[in-house]
Structure formats: structure tokens, C-alpha cells
Protein backbone atom coordinates (compact mmCIF):
# COMPACT_ATOMS: atom_id res chain seq x y z
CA UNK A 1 85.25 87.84 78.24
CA UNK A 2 83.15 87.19 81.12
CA UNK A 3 83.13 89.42 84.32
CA UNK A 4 84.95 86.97 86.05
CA UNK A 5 87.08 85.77 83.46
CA UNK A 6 88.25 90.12 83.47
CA UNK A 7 88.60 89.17 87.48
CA UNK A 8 91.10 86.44 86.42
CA UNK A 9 93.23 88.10 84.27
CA UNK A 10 93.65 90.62 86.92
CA UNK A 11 94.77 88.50 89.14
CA UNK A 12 97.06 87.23 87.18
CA UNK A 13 98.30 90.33 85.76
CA UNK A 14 98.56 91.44 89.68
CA UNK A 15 100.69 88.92 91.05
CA UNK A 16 103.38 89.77 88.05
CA UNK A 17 103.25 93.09 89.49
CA UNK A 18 103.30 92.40 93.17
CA UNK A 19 106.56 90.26 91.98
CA UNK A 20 108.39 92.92 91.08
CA UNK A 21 107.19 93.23 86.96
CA UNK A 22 106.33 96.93 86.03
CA UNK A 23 102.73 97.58 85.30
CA UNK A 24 102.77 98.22 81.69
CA UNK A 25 105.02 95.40 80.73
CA UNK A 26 102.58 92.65 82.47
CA UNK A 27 99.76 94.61 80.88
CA UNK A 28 101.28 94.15 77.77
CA UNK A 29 102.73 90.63 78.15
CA UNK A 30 99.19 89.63 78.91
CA UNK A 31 97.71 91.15 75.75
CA UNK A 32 99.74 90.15 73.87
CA UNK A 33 99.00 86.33 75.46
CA UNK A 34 95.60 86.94 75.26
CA UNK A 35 94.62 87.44 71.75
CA UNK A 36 90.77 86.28 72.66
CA UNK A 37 90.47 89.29 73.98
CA UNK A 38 89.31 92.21 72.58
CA UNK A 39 89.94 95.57 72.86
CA UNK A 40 86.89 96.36 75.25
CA UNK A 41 88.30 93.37 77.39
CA UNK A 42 91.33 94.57 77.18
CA UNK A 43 90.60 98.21 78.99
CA UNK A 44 88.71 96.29 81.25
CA UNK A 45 90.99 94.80 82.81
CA UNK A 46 93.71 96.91 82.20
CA UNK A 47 91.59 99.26 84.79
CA UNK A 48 90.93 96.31 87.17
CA UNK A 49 94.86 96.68 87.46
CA UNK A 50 95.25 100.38 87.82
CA UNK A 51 92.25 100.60 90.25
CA UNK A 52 93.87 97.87 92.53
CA UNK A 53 97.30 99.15 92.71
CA UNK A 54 95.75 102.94 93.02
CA UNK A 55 93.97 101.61 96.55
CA UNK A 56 96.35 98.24 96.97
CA UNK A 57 96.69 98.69 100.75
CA UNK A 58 93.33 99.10 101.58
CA UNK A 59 91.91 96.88 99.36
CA UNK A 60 94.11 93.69 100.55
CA UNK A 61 93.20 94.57 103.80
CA UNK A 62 89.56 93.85 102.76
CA UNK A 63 90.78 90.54 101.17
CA UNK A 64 92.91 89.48 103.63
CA UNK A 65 96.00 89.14 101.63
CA UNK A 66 98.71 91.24 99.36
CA UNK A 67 98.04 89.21 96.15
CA UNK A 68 96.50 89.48 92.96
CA UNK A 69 93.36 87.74 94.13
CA UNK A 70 93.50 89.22 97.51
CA UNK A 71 93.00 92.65 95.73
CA UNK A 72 90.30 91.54 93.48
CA UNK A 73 88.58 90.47 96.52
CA UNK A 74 88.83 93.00 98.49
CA UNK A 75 87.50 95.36 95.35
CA UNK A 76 84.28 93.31 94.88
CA UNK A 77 84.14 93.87 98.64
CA UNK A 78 84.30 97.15 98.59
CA UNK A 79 81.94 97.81 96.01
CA UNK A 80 79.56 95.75 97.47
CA UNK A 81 79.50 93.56 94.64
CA UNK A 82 78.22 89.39 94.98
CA UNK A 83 81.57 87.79 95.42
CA UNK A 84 81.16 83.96 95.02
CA UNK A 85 78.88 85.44 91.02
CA UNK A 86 82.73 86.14 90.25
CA UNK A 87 84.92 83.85 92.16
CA UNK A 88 82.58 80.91 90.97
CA UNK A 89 85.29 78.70 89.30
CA UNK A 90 83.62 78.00 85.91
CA UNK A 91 84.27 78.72 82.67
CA UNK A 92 87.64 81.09 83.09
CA UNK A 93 86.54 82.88 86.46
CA UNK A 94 89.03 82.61 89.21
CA UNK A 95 88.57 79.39 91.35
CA UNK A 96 85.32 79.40 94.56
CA UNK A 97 86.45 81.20 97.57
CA UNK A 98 87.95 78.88 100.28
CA UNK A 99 86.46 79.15 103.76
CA UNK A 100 89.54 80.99 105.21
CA UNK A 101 88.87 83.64 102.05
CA UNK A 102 85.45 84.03 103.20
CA UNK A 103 86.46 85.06 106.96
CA UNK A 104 89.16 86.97 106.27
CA UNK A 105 89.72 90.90 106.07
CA UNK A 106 89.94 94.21 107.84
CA UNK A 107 86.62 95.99 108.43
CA UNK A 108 85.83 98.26 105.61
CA UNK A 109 85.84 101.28 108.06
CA UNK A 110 89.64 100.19 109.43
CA UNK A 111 90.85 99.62 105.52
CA UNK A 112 89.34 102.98 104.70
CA UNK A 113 91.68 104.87 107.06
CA UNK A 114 94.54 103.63 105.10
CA UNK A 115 96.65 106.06 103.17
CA UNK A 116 96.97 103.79 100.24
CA UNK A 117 101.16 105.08 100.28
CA UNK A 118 104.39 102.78 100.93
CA UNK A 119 105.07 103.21 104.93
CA UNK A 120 108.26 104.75 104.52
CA UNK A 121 106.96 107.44 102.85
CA UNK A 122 103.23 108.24 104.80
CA UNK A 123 105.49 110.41 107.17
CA UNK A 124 106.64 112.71 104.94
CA UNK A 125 103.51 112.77 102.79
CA UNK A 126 102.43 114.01 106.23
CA UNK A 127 104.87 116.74 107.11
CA UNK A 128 104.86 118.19 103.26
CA UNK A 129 100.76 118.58 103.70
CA UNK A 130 99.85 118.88 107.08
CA UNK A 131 95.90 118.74 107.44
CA UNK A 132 94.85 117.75 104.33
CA UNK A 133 97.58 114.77 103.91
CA UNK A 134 94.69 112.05 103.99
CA UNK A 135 92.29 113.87 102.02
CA UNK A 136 95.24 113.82 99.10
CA UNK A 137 96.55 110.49 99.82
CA UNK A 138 92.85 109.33 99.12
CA UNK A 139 92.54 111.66 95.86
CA UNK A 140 95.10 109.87 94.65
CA UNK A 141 93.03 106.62 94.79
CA UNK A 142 90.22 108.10 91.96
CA UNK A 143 91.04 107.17 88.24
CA UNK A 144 92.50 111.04 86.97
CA UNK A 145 90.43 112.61 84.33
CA UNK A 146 91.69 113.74 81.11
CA UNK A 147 92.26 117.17 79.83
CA UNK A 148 93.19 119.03 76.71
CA UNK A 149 94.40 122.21 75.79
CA UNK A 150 92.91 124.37 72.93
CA UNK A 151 95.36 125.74 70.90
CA UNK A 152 94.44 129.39 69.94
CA UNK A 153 96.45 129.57 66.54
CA UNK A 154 93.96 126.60 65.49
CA UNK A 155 90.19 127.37 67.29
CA UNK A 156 88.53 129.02 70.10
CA UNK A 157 87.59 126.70 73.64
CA UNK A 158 83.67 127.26 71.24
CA UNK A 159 85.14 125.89 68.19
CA UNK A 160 87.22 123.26 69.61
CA UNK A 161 84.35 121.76 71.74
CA UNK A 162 81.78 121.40 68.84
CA UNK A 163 84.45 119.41 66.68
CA UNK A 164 85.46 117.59 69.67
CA UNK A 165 81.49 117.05 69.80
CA UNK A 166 81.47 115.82 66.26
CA UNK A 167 84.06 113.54 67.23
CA UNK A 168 82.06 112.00 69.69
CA UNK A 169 83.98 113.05 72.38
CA UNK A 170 82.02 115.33 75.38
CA UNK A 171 84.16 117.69 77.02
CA UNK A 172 83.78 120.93 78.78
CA UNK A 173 85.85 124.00 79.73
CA UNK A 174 87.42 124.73 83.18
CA UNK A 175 85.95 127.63 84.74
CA UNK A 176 88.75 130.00 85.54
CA UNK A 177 90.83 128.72 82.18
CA UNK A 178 88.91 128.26 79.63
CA UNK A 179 91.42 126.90 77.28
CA UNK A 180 91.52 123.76 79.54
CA UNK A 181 88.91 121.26 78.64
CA UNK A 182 87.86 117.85 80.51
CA UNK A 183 87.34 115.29 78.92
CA UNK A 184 83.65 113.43 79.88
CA UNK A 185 83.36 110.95 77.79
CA UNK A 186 84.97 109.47 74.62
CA UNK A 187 88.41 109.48 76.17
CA UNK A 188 89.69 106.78 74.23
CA UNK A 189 88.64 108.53 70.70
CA UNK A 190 91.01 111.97 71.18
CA UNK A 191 93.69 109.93 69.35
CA UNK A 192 91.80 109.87 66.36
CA UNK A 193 89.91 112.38 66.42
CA UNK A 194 90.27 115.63 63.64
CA UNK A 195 90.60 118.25 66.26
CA UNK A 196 93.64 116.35 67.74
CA UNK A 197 95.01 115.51 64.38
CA UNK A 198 94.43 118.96 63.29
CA UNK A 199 96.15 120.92 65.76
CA UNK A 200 93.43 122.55 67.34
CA UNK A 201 93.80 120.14 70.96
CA UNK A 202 96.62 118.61 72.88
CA UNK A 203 96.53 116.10 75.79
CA UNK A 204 97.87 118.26 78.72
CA UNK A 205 96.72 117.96 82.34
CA UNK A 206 95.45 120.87 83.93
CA UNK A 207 97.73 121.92 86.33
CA UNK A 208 101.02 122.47 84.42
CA UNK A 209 98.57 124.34 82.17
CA UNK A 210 98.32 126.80 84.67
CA UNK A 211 101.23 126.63 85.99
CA UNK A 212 101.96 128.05 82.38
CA UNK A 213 99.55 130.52 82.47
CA UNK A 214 101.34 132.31 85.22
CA UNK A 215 104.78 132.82 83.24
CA UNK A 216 103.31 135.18 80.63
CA UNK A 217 106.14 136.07 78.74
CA UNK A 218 106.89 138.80 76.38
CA UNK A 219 106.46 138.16 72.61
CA UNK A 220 110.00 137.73 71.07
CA UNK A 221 111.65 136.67 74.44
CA UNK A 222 114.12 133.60 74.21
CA UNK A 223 113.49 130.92 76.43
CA UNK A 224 114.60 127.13 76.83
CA UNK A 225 112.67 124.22 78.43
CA UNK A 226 115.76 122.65 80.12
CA UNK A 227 113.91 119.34 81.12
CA UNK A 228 111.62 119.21 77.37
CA UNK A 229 110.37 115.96 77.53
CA UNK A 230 107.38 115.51 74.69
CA UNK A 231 107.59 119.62 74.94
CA UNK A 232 103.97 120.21 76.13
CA UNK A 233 105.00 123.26 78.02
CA UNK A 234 106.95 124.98 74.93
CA UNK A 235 103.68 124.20 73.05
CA UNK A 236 101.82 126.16 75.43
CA UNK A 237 103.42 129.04 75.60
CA UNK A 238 104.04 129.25 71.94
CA UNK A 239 100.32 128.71 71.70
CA UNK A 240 99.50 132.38 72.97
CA UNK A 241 102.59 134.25 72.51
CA UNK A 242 105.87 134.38 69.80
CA UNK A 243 108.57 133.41 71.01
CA UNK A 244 112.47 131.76 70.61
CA UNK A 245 112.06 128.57 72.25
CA UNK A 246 114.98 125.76 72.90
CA UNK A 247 113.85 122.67 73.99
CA UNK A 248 116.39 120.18 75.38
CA UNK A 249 116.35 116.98 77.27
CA UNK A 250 119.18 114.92 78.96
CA UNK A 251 117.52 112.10 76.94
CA UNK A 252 117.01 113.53 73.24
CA UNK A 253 114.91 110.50 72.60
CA UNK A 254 111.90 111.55 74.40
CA UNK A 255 111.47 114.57 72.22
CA UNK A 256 111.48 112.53 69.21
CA UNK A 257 107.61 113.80 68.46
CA UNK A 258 107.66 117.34 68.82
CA UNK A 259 109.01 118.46 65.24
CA UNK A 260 105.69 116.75 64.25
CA UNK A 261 103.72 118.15 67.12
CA UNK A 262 105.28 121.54 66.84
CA UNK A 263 104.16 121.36 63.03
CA UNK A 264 100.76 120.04 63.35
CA UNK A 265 99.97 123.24 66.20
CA UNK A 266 101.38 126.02 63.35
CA UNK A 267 105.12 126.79 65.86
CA UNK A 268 108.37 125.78 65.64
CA UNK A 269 110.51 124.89 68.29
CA UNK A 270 114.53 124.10 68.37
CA UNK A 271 115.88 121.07 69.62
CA UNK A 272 119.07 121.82 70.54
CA UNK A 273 121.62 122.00 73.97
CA UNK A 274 121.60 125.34 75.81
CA UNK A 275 123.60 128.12 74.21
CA UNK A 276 127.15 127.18 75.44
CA UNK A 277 127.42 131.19 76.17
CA UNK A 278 125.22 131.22 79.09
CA UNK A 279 123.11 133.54 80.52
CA UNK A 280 120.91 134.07 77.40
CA UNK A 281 117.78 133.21 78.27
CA UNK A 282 114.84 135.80 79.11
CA UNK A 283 112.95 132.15 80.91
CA UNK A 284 113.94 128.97 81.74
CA UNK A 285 111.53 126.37 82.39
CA UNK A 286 113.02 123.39 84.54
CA UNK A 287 109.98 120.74 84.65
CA UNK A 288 113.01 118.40 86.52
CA UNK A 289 112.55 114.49 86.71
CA UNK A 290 110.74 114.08 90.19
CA UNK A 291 109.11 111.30 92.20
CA UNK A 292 106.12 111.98 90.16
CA UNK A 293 104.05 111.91 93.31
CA UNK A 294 101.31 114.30 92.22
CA UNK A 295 100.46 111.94 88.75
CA UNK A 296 100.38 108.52 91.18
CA UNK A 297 96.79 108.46 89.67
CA UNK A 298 97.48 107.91 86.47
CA UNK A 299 101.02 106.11 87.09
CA UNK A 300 99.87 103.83 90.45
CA UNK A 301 102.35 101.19 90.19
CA UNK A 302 105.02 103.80 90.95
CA UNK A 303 104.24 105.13 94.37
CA UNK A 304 104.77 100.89 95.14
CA UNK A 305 108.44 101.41 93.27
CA UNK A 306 109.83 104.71 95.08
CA UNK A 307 112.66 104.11 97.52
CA UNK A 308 114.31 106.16 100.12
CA UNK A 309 117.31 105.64 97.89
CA UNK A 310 115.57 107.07 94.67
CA UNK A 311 113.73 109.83 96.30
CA UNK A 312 117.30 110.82 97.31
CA UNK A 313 118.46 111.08 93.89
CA UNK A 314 116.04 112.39 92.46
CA UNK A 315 116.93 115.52 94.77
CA UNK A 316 120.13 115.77 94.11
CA UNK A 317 119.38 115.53 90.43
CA UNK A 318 116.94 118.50 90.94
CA UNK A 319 119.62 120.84 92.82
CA UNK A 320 122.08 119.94 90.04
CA UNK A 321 119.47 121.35 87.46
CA UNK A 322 118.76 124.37 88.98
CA UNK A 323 122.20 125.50 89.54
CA UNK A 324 122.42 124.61 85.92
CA UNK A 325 119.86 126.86 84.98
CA UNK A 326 121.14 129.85 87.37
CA UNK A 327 124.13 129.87 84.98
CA UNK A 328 122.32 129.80 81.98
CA UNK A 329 119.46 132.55 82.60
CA UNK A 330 120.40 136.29 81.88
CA UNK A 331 120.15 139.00 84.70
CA UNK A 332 116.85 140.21 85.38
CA UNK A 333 115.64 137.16 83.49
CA UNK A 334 113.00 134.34 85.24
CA UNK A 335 113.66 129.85 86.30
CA UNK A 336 110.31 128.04 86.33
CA UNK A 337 110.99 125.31 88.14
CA UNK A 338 108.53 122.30 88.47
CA UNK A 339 107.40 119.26 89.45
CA UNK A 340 105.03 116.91 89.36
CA UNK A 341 105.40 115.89 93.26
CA UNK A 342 103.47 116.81 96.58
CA UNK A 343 106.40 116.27 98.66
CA UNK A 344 108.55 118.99 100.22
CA UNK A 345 111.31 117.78 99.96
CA UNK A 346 111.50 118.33 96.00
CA UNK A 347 109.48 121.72 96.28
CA UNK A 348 109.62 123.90 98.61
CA UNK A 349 112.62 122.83 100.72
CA UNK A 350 114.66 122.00 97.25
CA UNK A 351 113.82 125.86 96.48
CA UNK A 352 114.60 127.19 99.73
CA UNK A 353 118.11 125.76 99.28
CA UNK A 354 118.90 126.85 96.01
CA UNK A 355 117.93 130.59 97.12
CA UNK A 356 120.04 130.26 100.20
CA UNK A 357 122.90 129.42 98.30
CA UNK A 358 122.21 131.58 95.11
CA UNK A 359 121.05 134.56 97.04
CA UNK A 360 120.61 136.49 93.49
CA UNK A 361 117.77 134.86 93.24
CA UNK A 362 114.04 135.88 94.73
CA UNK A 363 110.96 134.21 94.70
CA UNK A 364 108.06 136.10 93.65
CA UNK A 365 105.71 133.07 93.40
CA UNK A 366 104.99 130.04 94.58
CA UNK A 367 102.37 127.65 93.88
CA UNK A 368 101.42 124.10 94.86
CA UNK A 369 98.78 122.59 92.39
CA UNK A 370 96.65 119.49 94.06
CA UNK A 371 93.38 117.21 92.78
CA UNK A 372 91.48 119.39 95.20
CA UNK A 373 91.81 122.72 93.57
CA UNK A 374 93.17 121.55 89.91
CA UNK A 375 94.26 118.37 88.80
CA UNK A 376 97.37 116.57 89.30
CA UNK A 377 99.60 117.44 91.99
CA UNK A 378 102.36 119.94 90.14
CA UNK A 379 104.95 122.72 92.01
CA UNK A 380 105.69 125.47 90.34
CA UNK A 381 108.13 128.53 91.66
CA UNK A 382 108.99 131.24 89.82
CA UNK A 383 112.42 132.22 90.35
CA UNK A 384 113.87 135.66 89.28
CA UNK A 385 117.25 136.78 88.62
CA UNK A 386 117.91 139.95 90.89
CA UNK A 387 120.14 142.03 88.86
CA UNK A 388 118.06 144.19 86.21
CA UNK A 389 114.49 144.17 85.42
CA UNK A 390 112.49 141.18 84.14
């Protein structure tokens, strides 16, 4: 495919979206149309798409106009790029620019002081980050890297990164954890690759990695990951220490691969409901189902989707959780609670709450994880049970 022929499949693939279509559904639906295309062409555009909808205010403000083409416009724009070379009307490229196309749009300074967030929510973005709210809401415009964790039963960071370099994939350590490596090039070849396939790397961002690193919990201890998902998190703490881990999910479905990825790391992990006892566990990690505000780089489509109405839920869902989990931990034992979100309102206000009205709680740590100092945005508070020692 042609550059503009990418362009044009954008668009289209856009204005599905800007309808109301998910973004991987119309990604798919187009591929799946589009059988000319290959799979170069295909990641093309399919990051056309993301980049758009990652800066879609801004960028049909340099267009002059909330539509698929609008955005493609304003991204040529933006990038300085020769717009009529792609909007030239032959072969598959999208049709010549009218004259109204060619007059229209914001300054590129004025579209640059855009947040790049629904309306609704710029306002509390604001109030949950103070100062640095537009700094973020702009971080969350760059394409997120990708990271892996080594897996110590399997290889050293050393040992990991030479395979990985064998693999042709180039990827290099993060300074204060060196199990944490970011990917630099070859992205699309971890899949495949031994090291992956061998156990010796896993695909996990960098900030719930260290949000894990700060549990630390004793060899033998029993702990359940209430909210498991694919079960990253148990895999990363069984990576460095022995331990009883229970992972459950509201939706057993999701944890359909971890037998297999539990196996292919050298652990084993239970899938099973919490102990019906209660109060058994030594640490419970609650990674709850959140706006997923803090991962809107990798997921851009949804910051467009979130409601007031949703956002709502989702909080009440999270204060269900925890008081869940308060039953279920053991005095003197530890809640990790997390999210993936910026926003107060499922953080630190959701934990401030839950202490005021389980007061045998403390909280001896707080963090707030951002793409300035790690990666994705991720919340983690550690929550202690008062009575005993942990």
C-alpha cells in the first residue's frame, strides 16, 4: 500500500470509530476486508489509528473537523508533512483537499494547548494532579513503550538480554530495576521469540513491576490476587520468592492462560475462589477494574468511551472489593490495592474512605506511578491489618 492509500484506510477505519465502533473491532473488520494488505500495511495503519485517537482533539483542531479525514489532516499538519503528496486522489489515496479543507484549522500553537481528554473529565484530571496535569495529559499522547520482566528462575537481566539479542530484539534494563527491560526495537518479534517461549521474559509494564517490588513477601506466605486477570502480578512475585498463591477473577475466563504461563516460568499458581474461611491470607493483591486512565496510551479509544456514569461504577465496584478483601486478609496481614488510573477519585480518595470506615486498617505506603518517573500511570497502597505483626 501506498502512503496515502495507509491515509485512506485510516480514515475510514476512523469514522467507524468516531461512530461509536470500538477500536479493535474496526481494526479488525478492516483487515479482515482488506486482504491486499499485508502485514507491514497492516501495523501501519493500525498506528495511524492509535496515534489519531491518542491526540484526537488537537489534531481535528488542526484539520478543522472531528472526522476520520479531519484527523489525518490535521496529523500530516502537524508533522509538517506535504499534504496535497497524500490527499492527491489517485490510485487509492483519499480524494484532493477542497478549498474550505485548505483554510481551515486551529493554529498549531492553540491545538497544542489541548489536553487531548473528554471535557467532562479535564477537571478532575486537574484536581487529581495539580501542576503537572498537562504535562501527563500530553504523555499520554506518545505511543507507550514495551517492557518485559526477566524471570530469575529462568536467566539473569545479562542472560536474558543476549538471547533477546539473538532474537533480534534490542532491549535494555531500567536503571533502578534491573529485572525490567525496554524494549527498543523488535517489538513485534517477543511473541516468537525463545526467551519468551522459554520462560525466561514476560510482557509486563514497568510500573506494576514495581509496584511489586515493594510488597516483598516472606517465602511460604499465602497470598491471593483477588482481581487475577492474565496473573502477571502472581508471576512476579513467585518469580523471586516461594510462595501459596490463589489467583481468582470475577471473570474465570480471563485467566484461561496462566496454567500454561505459570508452567512455562517453572511456578504454579491455584485458580480457585478465596478460602470461604476468611481471613487467611498473609497478602492480598486487589489490582481492581478501574478507568484504566494511566494505560490511555496503549488503549486510546477508551479515554473517548468513559462516562460520568461508568467512572461512577467503577468506584463503587472498587469499594465493594476492598471491603471484600478486609474480610478475607488475616490480622497483621497486608491489601495491595491498585490501579491502573491517575484519577483521585479511584486512588487516593477511594483509600481514604475505606480507612475511615475500616479504621483497622493503616497505610504505610502510598505510591502513584506516572510516564514521567516510570511508565504507565498505576496506584498502588499498601494497606495493613492493625492487629498483630505483619
Amino acid at each position: 500500500m501506498t502512503p496515502g492509500a495507509r491515509v485512506a484506510a485510516a480514515i475510514q477505519i476512523l469514522d467507524r470509530i468516531l461512530a461509536g465502533q470500538q477500536a479493535e473491532p474496526a481494526l479488525i473488520a478492516w483487515a479482515r476486508a482488506s486482504r491486499f494488505a499485508g502485514s507491514g500495511d497492516r501495523a501501519a495503519v493500525r498506528d495511524l489509528v492509535f496515534q489519531a485517537l491518542r491526540r484526537r482533539d488537537s489534531l481535528a483542531a488542526l484539520g478543522g473537523a472531528l472526522s476520520g479525514r479531519g484527523l489525518m489532516l490535521g496529523m500530516l499538519r502537524a508533522e509538517g508533512a506535504d499534504s496535497d503528496a497524500i490527499f492527491s486522489g489517485t490510485g487509492h489515496a483519499p480524494p484532493p483537499l477542497t478549498e474550505a479543507e485548505r483554510t481551515a484549522g486551529a493554529p498549531i500553537a492553540q491545538a497544542e494547548a489541548l489536553p487531548d481528554l473528554p471535557d467532562w473529565l479535564w477537571p478532575l484530571w486537574q484536581a487529581s494532579l495539580g501542576a503537572r496535569a498537562l504535562s501527563l495529559a500530553h504523555a499520554m499522547r506518545d505511543r507507550a513503550p514495551l517492557w518485559l520482566r526477566v524471570n530469575p528462575r529462568r536467566a539473569t537481566p545479562a542472560q536474558a538480554i543476549a538471547a533477546l539479542t539473538d532474537a533480534g530484539i534490542d532491549a535494555i534494563p531500567d536503571p533502578h530495576l534491573p529485572t525490567a527491560l525496554r524494549v527498543t526495537s523488535g517489538e513485534r518479534r517477543v511473541h516468537g521469540a525463545a526467551p519468551y517461549r522459554a520462560g525466561w521474559v514476560e510482557m509486563q509494564d514497568l510500573s506494576p513491576q514495581i509496584a511489586c517490588s515493594l510488597l516483598a513477601p516472606r517465602p511460604g506466605q499465602q497470598v491471593l490476587d483477588y482481581c487475577a486477570g492474565g496473573g502477571g502480578k502472581s508471576l512476579a512475585l513467585l518469580a523471586v520468592t516461594d510462595l501459596s498463591v490463589t489467583a481468582h477473577d470475577a471473570a474465570p475466563a480471563r485467566m484461561s492462560d496462566l496454567p500454561e504461563r505459570a508452567a512455562r516460568a517453572g511456578v504454579s499458581v491455584t485458580l480457585s475462589p478465596p478460602a470461604p474461611s476468611g481471613q487467611n491470607y498473609d497478602l492480598i493483591i486487589a489490582d481492581v477494574p478501574c478507568s484504566g486512565s494511566g494505560t490511555w496510551r496503549r488503549k486510546p479509544d477508551a479515554k473517548w468511551r468513559l462516562t460520568p456514569e461508568r467512572l461512577a461504577e467503577l468506584c463503587a465496584l472498587q469499594a465493594e472489593i476492598l471491603d471484600d478483601c478486609a474480610d478475607l486478609v488475616r490480622p497483621g496481614g497486608r491489601i495491595a490495592y491498585m490501579t491502573c488510573s491517575l484519577l483521585d477519585a479511584e486512588n487516593g480518595d477511594q483509600i481514604d474512605r475505606f480507612v475511615a470506615r475500616n479504621q483497622r486498617f493503616t497505610e504505610p505506603e502510598r505510591r502513584l506511578l506516572t510516564p514521567e518517573d516510570a511508565s504507565d500511570g498505576f496506584f498502588v497502597s499498601i494497606l495493613t491489618h492493625s492487629a498483630g505483626a505483619a
